[in-house]
N, C-alpha and C. Protein backbone atom coordinates (compact mmCIF):
# COMPACT_ATOMS: atom_id res chain seq x y z
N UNK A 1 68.81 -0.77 -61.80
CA UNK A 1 69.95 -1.43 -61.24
C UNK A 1 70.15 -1.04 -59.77
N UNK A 2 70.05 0.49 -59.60
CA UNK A 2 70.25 0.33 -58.37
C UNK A 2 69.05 0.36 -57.02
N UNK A 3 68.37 -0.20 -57.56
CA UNK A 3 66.49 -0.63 -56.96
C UNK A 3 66.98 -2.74 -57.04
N UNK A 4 67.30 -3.25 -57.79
CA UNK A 4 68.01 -4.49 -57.38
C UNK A 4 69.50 -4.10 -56.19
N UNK A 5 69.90 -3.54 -56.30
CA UNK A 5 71.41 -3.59 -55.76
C UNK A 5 70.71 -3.10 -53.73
N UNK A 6 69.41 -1.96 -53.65
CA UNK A 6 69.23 -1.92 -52.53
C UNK A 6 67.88 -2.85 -52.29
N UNK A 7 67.74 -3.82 -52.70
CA UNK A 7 66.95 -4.61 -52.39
C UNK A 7 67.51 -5.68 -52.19
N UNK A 8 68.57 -6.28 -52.51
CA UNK A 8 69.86 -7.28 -52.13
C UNK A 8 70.86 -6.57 -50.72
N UNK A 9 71.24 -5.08 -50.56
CA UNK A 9 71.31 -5.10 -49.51
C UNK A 9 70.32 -4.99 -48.19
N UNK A 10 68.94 -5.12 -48.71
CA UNK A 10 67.95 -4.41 -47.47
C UNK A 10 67.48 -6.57 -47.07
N UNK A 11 67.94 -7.43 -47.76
CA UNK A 11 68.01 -8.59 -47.72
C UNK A 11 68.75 -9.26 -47.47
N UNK A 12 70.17 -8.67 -47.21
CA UNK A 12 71.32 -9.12 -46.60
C UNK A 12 71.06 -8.62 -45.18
N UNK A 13 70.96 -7.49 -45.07
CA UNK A 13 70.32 -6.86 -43.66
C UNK A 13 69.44 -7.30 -42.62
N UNK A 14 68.62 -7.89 -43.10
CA UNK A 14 67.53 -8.60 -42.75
C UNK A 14 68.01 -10.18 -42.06
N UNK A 15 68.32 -10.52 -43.38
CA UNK A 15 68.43 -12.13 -43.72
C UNK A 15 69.75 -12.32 -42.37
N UNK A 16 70.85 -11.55 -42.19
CA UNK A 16 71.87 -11.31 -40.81
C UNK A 16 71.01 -11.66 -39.40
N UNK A 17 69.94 -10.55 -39.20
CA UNK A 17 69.86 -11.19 -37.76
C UNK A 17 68.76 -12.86 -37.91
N UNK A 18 67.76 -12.92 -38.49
CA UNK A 18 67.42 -14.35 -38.62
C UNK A 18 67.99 -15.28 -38.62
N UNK A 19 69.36 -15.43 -39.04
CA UNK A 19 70.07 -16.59 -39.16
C UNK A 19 70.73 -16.42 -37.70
N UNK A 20 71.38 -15.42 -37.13
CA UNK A 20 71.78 -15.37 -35.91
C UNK A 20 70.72 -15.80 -34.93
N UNK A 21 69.91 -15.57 -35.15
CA UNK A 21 68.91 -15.68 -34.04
C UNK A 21 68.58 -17.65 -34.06
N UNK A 22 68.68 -18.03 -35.71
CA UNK A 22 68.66 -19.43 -35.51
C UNK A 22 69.52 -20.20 -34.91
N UNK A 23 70.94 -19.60 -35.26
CA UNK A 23 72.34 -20.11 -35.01
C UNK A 23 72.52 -20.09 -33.47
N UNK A 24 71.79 -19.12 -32.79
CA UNK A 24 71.83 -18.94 -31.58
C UNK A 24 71.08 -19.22 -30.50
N UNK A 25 69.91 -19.87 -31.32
CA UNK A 25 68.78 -20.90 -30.37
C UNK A 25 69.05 -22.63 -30.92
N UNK A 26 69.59 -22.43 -31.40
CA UNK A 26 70.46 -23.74 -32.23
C UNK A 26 71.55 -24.15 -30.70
N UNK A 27 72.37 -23.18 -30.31
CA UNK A 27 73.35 -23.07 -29.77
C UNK A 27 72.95 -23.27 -28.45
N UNK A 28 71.68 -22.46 -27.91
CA UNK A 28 71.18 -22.96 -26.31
C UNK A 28 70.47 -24.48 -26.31
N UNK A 29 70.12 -24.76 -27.14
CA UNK A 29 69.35 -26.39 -27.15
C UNK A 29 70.74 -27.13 -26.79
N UNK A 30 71.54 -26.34 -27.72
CA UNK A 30 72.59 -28.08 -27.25
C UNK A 30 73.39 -27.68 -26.12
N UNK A 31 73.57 -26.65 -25.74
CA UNK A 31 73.93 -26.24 -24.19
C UNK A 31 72.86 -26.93 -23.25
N UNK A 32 71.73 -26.69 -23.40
CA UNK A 32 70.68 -27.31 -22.54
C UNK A 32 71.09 -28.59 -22.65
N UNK A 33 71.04 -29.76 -23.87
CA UNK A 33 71.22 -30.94 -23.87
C UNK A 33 72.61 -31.53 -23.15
N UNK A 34 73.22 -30.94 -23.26
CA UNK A 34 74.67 -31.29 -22.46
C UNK A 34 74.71 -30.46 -20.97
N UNK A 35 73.91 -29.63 -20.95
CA UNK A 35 73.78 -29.58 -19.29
C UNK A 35 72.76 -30.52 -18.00
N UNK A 36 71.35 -30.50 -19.14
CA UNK A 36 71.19 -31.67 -18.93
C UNK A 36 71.32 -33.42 -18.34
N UNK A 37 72.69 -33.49 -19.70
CA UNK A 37 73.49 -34.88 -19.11
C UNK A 37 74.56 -34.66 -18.25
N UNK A 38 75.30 -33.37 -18.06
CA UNK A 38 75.45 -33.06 -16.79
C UNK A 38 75.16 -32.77 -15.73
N UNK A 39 73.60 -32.81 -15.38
CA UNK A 39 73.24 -32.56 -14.78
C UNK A 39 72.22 -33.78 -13.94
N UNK A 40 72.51 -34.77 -14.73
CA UNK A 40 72.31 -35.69 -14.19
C UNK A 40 73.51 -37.13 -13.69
N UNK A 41 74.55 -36.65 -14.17
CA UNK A 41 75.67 -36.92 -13.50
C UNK A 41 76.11 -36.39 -12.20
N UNK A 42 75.69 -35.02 -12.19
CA UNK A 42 76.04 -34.22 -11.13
C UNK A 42 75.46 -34.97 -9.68
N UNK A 43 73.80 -34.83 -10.17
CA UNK A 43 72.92 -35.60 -9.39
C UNK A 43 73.23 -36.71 -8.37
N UNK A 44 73.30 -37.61 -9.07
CA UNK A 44 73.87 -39.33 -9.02
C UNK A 44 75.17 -38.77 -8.35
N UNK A 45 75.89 -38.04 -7.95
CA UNK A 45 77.38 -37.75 -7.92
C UNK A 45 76.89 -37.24 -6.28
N UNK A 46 76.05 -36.16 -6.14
CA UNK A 46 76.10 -35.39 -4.83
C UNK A 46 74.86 -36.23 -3.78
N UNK A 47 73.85 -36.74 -4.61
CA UNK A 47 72.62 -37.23 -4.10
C UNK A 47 73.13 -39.05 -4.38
N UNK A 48 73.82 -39.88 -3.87
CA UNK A 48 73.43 -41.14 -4.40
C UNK A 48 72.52 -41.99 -3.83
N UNK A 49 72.78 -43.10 -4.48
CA UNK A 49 71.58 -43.78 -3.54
C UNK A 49 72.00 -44.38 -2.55
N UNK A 50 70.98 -44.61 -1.42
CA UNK A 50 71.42 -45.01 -0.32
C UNK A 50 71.76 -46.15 -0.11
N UNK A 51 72.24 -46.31 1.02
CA UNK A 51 73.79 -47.36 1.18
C UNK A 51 72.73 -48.87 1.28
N UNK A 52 72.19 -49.48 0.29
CA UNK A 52 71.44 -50.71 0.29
C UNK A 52 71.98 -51.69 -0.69
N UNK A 53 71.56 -52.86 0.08
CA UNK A 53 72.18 -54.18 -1.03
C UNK A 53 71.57 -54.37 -2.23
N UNK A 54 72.01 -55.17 -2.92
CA UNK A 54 71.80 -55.46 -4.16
C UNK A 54 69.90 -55.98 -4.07
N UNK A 55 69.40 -55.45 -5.27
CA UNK A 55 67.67 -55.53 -4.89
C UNK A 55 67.14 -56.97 -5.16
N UNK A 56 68.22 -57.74 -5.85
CA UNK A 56 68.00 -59.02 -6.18
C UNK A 56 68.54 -60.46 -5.29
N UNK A 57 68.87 -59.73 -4.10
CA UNK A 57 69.30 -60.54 -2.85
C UNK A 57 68.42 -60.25 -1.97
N UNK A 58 67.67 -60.78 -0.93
CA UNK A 58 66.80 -60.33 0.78
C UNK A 58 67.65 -60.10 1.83
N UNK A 59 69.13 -59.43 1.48
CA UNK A 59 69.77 -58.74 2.71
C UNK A 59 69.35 -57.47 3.08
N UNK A 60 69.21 -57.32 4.44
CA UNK A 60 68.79 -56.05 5.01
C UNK A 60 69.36 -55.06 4.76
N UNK A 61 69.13 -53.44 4.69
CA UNK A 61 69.13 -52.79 4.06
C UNK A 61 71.01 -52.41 5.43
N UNK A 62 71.98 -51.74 4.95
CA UNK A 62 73.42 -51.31 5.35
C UNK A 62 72.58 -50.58 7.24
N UNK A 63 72.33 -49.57 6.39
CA UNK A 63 71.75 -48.22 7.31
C UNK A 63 70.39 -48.38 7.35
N UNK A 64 69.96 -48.10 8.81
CA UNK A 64 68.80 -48.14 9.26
C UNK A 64 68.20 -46.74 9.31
N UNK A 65 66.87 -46.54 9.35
CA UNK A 65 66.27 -44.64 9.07
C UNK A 65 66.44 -44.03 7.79
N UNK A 66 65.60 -42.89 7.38
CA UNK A 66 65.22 -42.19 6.00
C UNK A 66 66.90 -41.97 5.56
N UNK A 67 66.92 -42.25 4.06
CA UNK A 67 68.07 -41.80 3.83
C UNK A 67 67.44 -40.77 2.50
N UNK A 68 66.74 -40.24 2.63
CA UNK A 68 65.83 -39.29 1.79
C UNK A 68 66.94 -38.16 2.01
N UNK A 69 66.39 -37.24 1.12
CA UNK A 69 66.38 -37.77 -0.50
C UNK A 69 67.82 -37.97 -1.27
N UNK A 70 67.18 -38.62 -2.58
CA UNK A 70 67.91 -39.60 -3.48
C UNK A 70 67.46 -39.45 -4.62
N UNK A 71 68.42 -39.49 -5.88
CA UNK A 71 67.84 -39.47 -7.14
C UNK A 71 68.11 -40.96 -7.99
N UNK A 72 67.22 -41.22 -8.55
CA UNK A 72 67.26 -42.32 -8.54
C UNK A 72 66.13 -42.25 -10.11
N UNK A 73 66.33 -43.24 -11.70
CA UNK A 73 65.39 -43.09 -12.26
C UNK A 73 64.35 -44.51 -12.41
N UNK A 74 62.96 -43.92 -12.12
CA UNK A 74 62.15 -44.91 -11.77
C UNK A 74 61.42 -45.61 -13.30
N UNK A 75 60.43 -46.54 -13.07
CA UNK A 75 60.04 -46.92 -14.36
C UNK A 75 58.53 -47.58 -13.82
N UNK A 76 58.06 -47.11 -14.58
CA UNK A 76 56.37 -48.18 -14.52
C UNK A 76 56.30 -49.68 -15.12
N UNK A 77 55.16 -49.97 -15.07
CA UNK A 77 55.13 -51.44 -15.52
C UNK A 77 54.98 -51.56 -17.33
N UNK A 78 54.59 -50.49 -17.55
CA UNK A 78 54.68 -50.21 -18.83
C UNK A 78 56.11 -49.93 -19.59
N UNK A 79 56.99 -49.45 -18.63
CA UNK A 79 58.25 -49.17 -18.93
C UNK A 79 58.56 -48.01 -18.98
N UNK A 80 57.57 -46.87 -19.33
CA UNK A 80 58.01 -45.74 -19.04
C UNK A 80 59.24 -44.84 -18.30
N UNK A 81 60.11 -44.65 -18.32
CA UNK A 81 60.80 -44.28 -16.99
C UNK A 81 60.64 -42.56 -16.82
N UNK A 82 61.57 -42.65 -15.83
CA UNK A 82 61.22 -41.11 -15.48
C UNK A 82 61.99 -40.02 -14.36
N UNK A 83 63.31 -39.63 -14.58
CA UNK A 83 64.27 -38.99 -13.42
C UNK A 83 63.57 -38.31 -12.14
N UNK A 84 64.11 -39.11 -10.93
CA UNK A 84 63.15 -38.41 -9.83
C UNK A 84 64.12 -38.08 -8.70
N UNK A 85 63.93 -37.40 -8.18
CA UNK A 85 64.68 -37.40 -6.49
C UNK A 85 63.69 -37.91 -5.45
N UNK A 86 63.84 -39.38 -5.16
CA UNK A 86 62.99 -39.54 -3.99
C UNK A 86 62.89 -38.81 -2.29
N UNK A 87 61.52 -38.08 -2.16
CA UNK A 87 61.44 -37.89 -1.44
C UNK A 87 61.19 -38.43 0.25
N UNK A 88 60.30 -39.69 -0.38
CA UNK A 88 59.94 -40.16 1.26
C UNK A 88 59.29 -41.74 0.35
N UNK A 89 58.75 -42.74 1.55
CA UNK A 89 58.32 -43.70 1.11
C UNK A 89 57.08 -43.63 2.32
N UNK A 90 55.46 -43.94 1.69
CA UNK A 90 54.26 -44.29 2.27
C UNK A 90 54.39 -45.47 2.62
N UNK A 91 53.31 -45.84 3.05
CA UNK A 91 53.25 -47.61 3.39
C UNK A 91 52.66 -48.44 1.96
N UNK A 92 52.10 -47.36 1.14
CA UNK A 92 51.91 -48.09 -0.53
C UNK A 92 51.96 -47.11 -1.22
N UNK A 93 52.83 -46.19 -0.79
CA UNK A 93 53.33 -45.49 -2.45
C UNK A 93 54.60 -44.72 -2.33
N UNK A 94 55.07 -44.44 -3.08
CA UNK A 94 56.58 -43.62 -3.14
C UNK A 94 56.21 -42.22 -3.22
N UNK A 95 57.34 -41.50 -2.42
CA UNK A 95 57.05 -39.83 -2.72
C UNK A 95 58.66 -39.27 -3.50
N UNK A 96 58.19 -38.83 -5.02
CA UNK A 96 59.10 -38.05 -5.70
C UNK A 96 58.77 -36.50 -5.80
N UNK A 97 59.91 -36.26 -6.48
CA UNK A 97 59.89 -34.86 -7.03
C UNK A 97 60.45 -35.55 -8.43
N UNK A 98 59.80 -34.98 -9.66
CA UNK A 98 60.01 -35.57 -10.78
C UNK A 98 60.67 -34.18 -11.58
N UNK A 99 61.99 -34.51 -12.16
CA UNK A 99 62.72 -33.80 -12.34
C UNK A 99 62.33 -33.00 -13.68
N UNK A 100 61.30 -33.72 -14.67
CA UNK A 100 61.03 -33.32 -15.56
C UNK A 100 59.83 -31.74 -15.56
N UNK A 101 59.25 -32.20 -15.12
CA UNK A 101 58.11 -31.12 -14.71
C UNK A 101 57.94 -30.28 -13.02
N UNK A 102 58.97 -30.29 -12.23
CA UNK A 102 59.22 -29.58 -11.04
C UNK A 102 57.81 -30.03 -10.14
N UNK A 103 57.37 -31.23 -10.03
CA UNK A 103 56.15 -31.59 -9.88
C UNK A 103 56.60 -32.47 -8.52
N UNK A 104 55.71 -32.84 -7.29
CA UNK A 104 55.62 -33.67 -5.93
C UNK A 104 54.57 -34.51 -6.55
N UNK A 105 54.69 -35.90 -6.12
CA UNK A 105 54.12 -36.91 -6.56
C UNK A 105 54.21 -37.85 -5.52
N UNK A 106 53.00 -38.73 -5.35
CA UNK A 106 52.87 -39.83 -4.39
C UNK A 106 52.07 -40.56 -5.18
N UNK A 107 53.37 -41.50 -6.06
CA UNK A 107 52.95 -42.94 -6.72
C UNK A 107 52.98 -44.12 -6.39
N UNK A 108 51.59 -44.75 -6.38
CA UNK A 108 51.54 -46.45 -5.08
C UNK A 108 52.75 -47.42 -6.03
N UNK A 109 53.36 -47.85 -5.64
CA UNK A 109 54.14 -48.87 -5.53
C UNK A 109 53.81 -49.80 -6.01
N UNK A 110 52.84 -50.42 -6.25
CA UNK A 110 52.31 -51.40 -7.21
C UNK A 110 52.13 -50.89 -8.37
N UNK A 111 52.35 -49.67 -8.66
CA UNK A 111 52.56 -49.63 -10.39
C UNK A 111 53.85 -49.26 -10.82
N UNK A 112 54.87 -49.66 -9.98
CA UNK A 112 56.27 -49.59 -10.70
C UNK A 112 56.67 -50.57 -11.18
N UNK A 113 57.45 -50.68 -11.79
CA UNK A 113 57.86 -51.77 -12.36
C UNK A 113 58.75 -52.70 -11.53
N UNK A 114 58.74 -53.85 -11.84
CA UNK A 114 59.54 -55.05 -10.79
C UNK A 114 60.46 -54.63 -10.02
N UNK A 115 61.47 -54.57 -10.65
CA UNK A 115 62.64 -53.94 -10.02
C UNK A 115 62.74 -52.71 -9.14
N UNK A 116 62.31 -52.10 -9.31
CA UNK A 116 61.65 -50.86 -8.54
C UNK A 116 60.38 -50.81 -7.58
N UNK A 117 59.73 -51.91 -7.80
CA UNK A 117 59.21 -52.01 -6.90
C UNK A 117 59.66 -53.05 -5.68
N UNK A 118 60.74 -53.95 -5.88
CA UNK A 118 61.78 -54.35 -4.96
C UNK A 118 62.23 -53.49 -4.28
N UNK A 119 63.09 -52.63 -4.95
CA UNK A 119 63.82 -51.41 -4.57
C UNK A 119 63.13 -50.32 -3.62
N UNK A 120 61.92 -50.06 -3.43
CA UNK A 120 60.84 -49.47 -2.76
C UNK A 120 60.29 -50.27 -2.04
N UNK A 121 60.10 -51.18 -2.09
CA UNK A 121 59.59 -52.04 -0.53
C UNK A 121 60.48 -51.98 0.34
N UNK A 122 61.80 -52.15 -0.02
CA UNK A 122 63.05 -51.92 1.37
C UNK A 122 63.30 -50.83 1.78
N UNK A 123 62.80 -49.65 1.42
CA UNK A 123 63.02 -48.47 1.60
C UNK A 123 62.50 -48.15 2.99
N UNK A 124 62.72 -47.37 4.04
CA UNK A 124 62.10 -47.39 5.49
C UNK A 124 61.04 -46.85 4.91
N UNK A 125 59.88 -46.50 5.98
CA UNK A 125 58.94 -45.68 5.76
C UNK A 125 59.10 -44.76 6.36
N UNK A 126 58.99 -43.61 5.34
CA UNK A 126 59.54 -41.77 5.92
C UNK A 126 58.33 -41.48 4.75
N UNK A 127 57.22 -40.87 5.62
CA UNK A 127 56.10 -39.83 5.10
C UNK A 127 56.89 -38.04 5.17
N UNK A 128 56.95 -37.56 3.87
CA UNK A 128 57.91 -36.21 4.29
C UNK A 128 56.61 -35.21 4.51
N UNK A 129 56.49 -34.62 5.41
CA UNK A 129 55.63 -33.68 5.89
C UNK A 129 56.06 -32.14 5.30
N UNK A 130 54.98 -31.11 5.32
CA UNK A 130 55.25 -30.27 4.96
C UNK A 130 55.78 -28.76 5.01
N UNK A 131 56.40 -29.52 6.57
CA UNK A 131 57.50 -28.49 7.34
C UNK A 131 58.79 -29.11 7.17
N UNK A 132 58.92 -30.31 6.44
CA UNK A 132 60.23 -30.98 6.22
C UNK A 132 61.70 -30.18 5.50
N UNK A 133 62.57 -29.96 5.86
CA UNK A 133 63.48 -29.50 5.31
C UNK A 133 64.70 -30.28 5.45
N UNK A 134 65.54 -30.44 4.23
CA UNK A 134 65.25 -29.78 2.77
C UNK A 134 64.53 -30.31 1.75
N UNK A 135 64.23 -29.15 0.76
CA UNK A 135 63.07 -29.39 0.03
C UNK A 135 63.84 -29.42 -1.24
N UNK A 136 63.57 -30.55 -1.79
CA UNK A 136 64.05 -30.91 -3.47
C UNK A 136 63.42 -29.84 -4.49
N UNK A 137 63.58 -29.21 -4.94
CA UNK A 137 63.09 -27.90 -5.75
C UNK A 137 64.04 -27.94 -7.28
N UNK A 138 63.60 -28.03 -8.35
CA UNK A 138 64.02 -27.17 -9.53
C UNK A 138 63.80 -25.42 -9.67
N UNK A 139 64.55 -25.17 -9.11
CA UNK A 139 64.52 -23.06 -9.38
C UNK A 139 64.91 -22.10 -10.35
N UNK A 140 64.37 -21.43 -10.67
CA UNK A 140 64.35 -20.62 -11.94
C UNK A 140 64.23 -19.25 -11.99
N UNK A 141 64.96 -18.47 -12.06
CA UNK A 141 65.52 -17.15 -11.59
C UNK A 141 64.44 -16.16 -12.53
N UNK A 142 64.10 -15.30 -12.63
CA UNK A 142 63.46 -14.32 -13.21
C UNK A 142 64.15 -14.50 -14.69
N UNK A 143 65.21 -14.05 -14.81
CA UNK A 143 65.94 -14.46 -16.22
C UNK A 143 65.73 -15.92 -16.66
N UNK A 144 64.99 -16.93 -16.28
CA UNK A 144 64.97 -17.85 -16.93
C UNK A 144 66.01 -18.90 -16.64
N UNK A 145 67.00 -18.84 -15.69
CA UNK A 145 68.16 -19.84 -15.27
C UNK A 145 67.22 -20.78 -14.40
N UNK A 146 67.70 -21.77 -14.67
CA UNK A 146 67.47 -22.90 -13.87
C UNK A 146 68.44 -23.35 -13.01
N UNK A 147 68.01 -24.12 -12.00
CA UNK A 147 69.24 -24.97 -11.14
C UNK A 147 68.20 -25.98 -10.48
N UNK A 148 69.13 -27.21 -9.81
CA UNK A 148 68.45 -27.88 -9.10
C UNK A 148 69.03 -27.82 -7.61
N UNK A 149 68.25 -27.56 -7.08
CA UNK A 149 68.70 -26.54 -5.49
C UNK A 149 67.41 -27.80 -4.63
N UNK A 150 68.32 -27.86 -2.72
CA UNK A 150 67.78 -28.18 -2.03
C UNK A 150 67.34 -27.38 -1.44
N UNK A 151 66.38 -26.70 -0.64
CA UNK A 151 65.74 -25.75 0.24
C UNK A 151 66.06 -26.10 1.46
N UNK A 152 67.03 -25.22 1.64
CA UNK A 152 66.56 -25.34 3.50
C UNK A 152 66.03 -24.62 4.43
N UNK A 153 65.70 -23.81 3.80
CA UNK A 153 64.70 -22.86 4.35
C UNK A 153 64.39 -21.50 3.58
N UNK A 154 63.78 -20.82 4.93
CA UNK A 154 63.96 -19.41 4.06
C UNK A 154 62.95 -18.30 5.21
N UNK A 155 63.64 -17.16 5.09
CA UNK A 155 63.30 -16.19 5.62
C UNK A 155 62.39 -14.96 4.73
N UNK A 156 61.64 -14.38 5.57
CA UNK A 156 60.83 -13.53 4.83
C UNK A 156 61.14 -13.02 4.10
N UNK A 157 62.07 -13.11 2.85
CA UNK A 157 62.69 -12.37 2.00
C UNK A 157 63.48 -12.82 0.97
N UNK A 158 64.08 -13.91 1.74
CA UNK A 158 65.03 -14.52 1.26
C UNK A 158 64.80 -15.76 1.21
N UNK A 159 65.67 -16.65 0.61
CA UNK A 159 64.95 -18.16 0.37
C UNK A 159 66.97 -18.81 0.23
N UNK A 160 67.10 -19.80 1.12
CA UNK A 160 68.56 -20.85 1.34
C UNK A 160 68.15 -21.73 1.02
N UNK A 161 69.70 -22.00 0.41
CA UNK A 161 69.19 -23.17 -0.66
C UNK A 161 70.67 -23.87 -0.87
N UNK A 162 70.96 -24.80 -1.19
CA UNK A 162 72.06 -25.48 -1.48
C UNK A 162 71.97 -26.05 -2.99
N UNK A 163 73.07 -25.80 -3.90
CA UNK A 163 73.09 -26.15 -5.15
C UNK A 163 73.28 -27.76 -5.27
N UNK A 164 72.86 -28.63 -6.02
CA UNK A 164 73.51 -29.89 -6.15
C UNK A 164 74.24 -30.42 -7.29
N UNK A 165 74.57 -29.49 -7.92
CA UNK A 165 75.79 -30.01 -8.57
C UNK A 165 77.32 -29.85 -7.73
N UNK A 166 77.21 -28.44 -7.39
CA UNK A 166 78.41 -28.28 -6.52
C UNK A 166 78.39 -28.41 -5.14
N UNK A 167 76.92 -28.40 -4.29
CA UNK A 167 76.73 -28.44 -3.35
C UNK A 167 77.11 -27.16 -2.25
N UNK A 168 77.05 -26.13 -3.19
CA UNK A 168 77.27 -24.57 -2.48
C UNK A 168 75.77 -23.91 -2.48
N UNK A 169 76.07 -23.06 -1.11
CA UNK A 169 75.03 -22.65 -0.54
C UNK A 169 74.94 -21.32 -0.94
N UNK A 170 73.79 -20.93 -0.82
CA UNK A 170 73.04 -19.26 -1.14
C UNK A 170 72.08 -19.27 -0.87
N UNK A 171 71.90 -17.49 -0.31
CA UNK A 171 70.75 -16.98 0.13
C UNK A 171 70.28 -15.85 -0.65
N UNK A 172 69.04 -16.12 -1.49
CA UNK A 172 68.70 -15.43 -2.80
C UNK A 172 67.54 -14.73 -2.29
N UNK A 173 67.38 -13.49 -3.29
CA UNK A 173 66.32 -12.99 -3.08
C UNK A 173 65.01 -13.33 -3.77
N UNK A 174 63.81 -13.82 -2.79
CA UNK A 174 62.44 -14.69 -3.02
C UNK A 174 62.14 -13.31 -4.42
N UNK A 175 62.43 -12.47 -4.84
CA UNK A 175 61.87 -11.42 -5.25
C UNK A 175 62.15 -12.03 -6.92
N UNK A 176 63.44 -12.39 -7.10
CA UNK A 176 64.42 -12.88 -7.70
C UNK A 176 63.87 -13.77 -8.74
N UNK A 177 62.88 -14.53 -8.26
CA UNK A 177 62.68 -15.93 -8.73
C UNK A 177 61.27 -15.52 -9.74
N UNK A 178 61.08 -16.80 -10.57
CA UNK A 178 60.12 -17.16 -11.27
C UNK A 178 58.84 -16.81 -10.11
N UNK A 179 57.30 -16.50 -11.10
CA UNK A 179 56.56 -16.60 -10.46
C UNK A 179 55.76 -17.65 -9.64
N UNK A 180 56.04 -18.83 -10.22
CA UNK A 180 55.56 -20.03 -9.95
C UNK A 180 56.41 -20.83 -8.40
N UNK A 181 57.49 -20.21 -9.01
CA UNK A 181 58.97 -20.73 -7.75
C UNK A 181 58.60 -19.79 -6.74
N UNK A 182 58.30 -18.17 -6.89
CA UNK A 182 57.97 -17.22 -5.58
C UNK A 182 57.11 -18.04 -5.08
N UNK A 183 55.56 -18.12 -5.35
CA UNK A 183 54.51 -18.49 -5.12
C UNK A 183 54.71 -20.35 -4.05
N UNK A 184 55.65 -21.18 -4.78
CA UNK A 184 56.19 -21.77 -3.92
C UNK A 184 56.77 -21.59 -2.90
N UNK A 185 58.00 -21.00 -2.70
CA UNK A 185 58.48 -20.37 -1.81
C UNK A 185 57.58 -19.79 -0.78
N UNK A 186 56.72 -18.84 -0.76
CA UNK A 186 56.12 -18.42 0.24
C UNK A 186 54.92 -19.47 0.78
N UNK A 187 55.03 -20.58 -0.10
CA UNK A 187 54.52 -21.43 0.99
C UNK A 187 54.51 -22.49 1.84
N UNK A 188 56.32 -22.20 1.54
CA UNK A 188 57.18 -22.54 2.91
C UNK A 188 56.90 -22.31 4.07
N UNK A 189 56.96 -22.64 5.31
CA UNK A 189 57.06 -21.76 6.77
C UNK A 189 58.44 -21.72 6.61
N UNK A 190 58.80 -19.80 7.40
CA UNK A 190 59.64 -19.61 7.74
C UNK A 190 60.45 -19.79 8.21
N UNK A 191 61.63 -20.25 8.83
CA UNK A 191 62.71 -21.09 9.22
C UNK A 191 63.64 -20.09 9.94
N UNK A 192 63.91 -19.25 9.40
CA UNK A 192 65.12 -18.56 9.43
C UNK A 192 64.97 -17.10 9.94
């Protein structure tokens, strides 16, 4: 009896942190999922799109020159879509930062889909070079935090950056960050 009685508590013991640990990665998914859709409200809110007419009329665009960058979600001809912050426009292809995979992309324009590819032909042409600042970045802190931050530079040490949900600024330490984000970072030129 009491070989059942400590084998029911050495199983209550147990069986406590597993379920916490489910209950509690249970709990960051749907934090993620609702930061997420806040976070693409935020977006659309601090970044909109630029001041252009309706894509289904041939009126000239409000404002003349790059109104880079912009978030905006694009779609292929297949339909695919895909959340991006546009960076610049080629003479046949679009330049994003694709929000899903922290990835720079220069996709020709003839494989977007109709509407978007309206929407990208009126766009000026702004090639973003690679001293351009600011830099559309997803950043990710050593602990694993994310944010979606503009770069505006950065000094040998440090890396400025502007948040875009709230649009507040900080100067973090490059030391700080993910390895993939350092490794970016330093191959910035210095600014600052």
């Amino acid at each position: 009896m009491r070989l059942i009685r400590l084998a029911m508590f050495v199983g209550l013991l147990t069986a406590i942190p597993i379920c916490s640990v489910i209950y509690f990665g249970v709990d960051r998914l749907e934090k993620a999922a609702t930061q997420s859709k806040d976070l693409k409200e935020s977006l659309s809110a601090i970044l909109p799109l630029p001041d252009m007419v309706d894509v289904d009329t041939d009126l000239v665009p409000i404002r003349r020159g790059p109104d880079f960058p912009f978030t905006r979600e694009i779609s292929n001809q297949d339909g695919r879509s895909l959340d991006v912050v546009v960076t610049g426009r080629g003479s046949d292809d679009l330049h994003f930062l694709s929000l899903r995979d922290n990835r720079s992309y220069r996709y020709p324009i003839a494989g977007l889909s109709g509407a978007d590819q309206a929407f990208a032909e009126k766009l000026p042409v702004h090639e973003p070079g690679p001293d351009d600042f600011p830099v559309p970045r997803l950043l990710t802190n050593w602990q694993g935090r994310t944010l979606v931050t503009m770069i505006e530079g950065r000094s040998q040490f440090e890396v400025h950056f502007r948040t875009l949900p709230n649009s507040e600024t900080y100067i973090y330490p490059i030391s700080r960050l993910s390895q993939g984000d350092r490794n970016f970072i330093f191959g910035l030129p210095v600014n600052r």
